[in-house]
N, C-alpha and C. Protein backbone atom coordinates (compact mmCIF):
# COMPACT_ATOMS: atom_id res chain seq x y z
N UNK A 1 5.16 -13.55 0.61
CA UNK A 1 5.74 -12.33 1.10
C UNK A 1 7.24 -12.38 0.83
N UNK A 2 7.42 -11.45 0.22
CA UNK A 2 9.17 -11.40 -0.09
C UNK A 2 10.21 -11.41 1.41
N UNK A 3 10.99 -11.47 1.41
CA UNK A 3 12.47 -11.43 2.52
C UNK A 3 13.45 -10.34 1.80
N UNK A 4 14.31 -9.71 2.72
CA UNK A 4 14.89 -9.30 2.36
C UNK A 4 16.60 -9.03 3.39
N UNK A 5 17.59 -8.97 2.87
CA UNK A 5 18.55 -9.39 3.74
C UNK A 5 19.46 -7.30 4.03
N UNK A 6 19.56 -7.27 4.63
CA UNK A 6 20.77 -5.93 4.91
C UNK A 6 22.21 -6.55 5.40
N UNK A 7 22.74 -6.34 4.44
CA UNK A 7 24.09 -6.88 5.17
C UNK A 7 25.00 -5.47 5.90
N UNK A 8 26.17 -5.63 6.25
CA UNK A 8 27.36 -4.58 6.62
C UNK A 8 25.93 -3.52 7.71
N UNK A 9 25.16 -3.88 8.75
CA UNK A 9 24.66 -2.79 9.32
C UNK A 9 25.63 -3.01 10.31
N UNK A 10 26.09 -1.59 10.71
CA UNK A 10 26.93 -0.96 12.10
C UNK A 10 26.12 -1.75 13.36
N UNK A 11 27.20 -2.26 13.93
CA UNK A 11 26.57 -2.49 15.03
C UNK A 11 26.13 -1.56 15.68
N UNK A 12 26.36 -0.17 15.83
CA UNK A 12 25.37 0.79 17.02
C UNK A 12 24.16 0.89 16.23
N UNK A 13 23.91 0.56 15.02
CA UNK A 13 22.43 0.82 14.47
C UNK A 13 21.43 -0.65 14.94
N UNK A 14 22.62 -2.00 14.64
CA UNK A 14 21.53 -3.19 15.54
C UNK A 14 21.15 -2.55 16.49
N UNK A 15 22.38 -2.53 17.22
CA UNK A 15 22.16 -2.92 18.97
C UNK A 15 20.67 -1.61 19.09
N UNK A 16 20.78 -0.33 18.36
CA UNK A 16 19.53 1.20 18.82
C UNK A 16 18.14 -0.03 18.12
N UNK A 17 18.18 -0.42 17.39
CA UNK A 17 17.17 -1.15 16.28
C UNK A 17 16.73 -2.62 18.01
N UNK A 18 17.75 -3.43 18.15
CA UNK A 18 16.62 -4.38 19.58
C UNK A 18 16.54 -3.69 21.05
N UNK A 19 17.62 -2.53 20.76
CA UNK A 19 16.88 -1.39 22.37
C UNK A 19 15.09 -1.12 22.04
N UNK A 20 15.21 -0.19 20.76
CA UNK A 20 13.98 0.22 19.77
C UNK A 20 12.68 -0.53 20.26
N UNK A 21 13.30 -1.96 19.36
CA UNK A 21 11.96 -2.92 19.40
C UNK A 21 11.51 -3.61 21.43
N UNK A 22 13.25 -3.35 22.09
CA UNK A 22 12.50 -3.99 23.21
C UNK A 22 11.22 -2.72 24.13
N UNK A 23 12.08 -1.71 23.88
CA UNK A 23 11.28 -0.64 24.69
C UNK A 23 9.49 -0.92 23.69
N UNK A 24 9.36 -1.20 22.57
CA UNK A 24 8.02 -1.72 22.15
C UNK A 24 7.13 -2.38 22.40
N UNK A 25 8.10 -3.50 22.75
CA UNK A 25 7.77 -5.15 23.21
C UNK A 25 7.44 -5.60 21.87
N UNK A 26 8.03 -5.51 21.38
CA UNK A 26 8.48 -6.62 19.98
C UNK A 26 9.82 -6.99 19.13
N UNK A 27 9.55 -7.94 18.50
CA UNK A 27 10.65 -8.31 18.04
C UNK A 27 11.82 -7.60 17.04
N UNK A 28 12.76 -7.61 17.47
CA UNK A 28 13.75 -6.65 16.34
C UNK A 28 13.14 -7.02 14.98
N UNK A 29 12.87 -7.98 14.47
CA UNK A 29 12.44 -7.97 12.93
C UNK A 29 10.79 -7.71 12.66
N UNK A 30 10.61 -7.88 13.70
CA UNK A 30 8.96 -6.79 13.59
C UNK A 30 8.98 -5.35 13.85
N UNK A 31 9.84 -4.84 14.26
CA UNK A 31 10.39 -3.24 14.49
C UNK A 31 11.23 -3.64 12.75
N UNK A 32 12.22 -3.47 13.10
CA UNK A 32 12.74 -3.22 11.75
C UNK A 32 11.66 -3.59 10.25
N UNK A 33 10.28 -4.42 10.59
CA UNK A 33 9.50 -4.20 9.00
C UNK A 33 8.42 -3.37 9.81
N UNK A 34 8.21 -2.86 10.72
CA UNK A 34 7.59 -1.71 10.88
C UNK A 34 7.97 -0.59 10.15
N UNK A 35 9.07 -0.27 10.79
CA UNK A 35 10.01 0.89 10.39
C UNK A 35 10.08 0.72 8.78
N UNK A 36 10.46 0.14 8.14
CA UNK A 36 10.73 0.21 6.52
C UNK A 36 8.88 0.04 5.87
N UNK A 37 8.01 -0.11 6.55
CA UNK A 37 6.54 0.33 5.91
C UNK A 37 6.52 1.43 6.29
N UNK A 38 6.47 1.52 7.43
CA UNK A 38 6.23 3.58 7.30
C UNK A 38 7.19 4.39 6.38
N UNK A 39 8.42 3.95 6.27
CA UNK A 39 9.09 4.56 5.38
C UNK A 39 8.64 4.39 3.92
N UNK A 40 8.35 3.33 3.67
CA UNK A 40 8.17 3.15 2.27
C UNK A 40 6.51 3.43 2.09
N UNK A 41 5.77 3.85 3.01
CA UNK A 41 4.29 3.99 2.79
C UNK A 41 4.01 5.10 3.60
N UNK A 42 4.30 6.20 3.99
CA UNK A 42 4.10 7.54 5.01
C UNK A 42 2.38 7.61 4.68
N UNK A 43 2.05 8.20 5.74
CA UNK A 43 0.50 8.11 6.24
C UNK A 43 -0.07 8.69 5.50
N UNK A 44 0.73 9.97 5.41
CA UNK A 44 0.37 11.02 4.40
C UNK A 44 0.42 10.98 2.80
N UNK A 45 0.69 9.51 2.25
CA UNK A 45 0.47 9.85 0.74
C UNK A 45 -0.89 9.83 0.34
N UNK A 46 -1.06 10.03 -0.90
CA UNK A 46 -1.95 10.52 -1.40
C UNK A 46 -2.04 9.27 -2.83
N UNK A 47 -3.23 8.03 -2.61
CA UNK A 47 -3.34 7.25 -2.81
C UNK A 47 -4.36 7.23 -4.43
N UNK A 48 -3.94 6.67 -5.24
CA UNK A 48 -4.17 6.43 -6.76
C UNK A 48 -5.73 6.86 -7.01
N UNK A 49 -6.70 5.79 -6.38
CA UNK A 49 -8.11 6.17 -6.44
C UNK A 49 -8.15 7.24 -5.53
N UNK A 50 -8.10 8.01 -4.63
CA UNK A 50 -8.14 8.89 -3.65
C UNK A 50 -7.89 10.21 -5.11
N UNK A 51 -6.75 10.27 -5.36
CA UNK A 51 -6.71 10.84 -6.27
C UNK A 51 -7.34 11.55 -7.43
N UNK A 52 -8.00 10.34 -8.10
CA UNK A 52 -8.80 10.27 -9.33
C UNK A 52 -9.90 10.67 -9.05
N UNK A 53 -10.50 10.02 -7.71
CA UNK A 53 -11.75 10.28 -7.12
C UNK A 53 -12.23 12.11 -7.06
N UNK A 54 -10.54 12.48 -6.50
CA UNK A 54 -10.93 14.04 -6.50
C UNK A 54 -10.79 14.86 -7.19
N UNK A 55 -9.54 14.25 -8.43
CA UNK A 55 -9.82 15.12 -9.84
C UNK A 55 -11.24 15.01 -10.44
N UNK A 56 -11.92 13.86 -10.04
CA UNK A 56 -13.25 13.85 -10.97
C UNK A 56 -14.23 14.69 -10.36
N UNK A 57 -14.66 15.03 -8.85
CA UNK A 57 -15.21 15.90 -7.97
C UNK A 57 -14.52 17.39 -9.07
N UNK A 58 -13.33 17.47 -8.70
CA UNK A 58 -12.71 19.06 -9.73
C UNK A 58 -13.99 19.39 -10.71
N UNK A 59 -13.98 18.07 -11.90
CA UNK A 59 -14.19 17.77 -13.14
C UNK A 59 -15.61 18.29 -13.62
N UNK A 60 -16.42 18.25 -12.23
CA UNK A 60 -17.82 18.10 -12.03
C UNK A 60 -18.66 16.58 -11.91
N UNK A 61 -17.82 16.15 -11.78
CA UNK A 61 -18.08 14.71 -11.29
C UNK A 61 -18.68 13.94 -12.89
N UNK A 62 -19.30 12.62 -12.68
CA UNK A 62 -19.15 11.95 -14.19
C UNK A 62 -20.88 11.07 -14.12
N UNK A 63 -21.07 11.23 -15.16
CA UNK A 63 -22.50 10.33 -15.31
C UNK A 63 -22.52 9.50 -15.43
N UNK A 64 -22.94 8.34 -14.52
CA UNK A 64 -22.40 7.12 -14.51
C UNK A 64 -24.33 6.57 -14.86
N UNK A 65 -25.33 6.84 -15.75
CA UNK A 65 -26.51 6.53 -16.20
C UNK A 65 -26.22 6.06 -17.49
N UNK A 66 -25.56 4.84 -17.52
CA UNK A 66 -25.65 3.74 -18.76
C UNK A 66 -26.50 2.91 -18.71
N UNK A 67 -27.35 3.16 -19.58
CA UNK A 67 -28.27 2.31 -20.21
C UNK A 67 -27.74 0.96 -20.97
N UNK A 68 -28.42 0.02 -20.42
CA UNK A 68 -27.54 -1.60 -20.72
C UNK A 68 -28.32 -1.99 -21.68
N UNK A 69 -27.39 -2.26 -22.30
CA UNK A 69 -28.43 -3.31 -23.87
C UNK A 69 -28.62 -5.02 -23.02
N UNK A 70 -29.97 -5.22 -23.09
CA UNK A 70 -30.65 -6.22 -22.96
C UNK A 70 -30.63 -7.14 -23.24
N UNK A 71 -30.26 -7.21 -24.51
CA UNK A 71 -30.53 -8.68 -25.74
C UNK A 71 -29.74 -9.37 -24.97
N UNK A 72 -30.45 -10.92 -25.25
CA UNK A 72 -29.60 -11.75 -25.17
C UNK A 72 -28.52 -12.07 -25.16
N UNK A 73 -27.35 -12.58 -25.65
CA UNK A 73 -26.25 -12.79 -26.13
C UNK A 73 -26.34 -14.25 -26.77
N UNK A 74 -26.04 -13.99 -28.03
CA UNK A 74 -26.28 -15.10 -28.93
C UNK A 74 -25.38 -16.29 -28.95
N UNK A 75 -25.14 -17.86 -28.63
CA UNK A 75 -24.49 -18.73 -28.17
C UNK A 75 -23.57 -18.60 -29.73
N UNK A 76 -22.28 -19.17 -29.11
CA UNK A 76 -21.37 -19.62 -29.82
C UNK A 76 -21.58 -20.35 -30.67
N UNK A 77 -20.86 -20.86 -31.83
CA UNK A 77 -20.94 -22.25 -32.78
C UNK A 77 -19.93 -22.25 -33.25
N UNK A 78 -19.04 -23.21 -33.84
CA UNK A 78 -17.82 -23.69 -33.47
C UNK A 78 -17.98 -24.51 -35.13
């Protein structure tokens, strides 16, 4: 898991950031990587396969009846 450092924060933004986390009951650096996942991940996005899944529903959806070739597979030789 990566680290990451903030330097120069205002002290009235600490001190609101371990009021924050105490009124939680957790730790200022478990509030503060709370806070920067919801920011960087909001509930509401709209996720890659989620996506694709529903352009292909649009599409008329896809035939997924592949017929597998059987044969063997013939060994290596070197």
């Amino acid at each position: 898991m990566a680290s990451i450092t903030a330097r120069n924060v205002p002290d009235e933004v600490h001190r609101a950031l371990r009021v924050l986390a105490a009124q939680h009951g957790r730790s200022a650096e478990t509030e503060i990587r709370l806070i920067l996942e919801h920011a960087a991940q909001p509930e509401g996005r709209i996720k890659l396969g989620c996506l694709l899944n529903e352009i292909g529903h649009e599409a008329g959806g896809a035939d997924l009846a592949i017929v597998r070739d059987n044969t063997p597979a013939k060994p290596m030789s070197f």
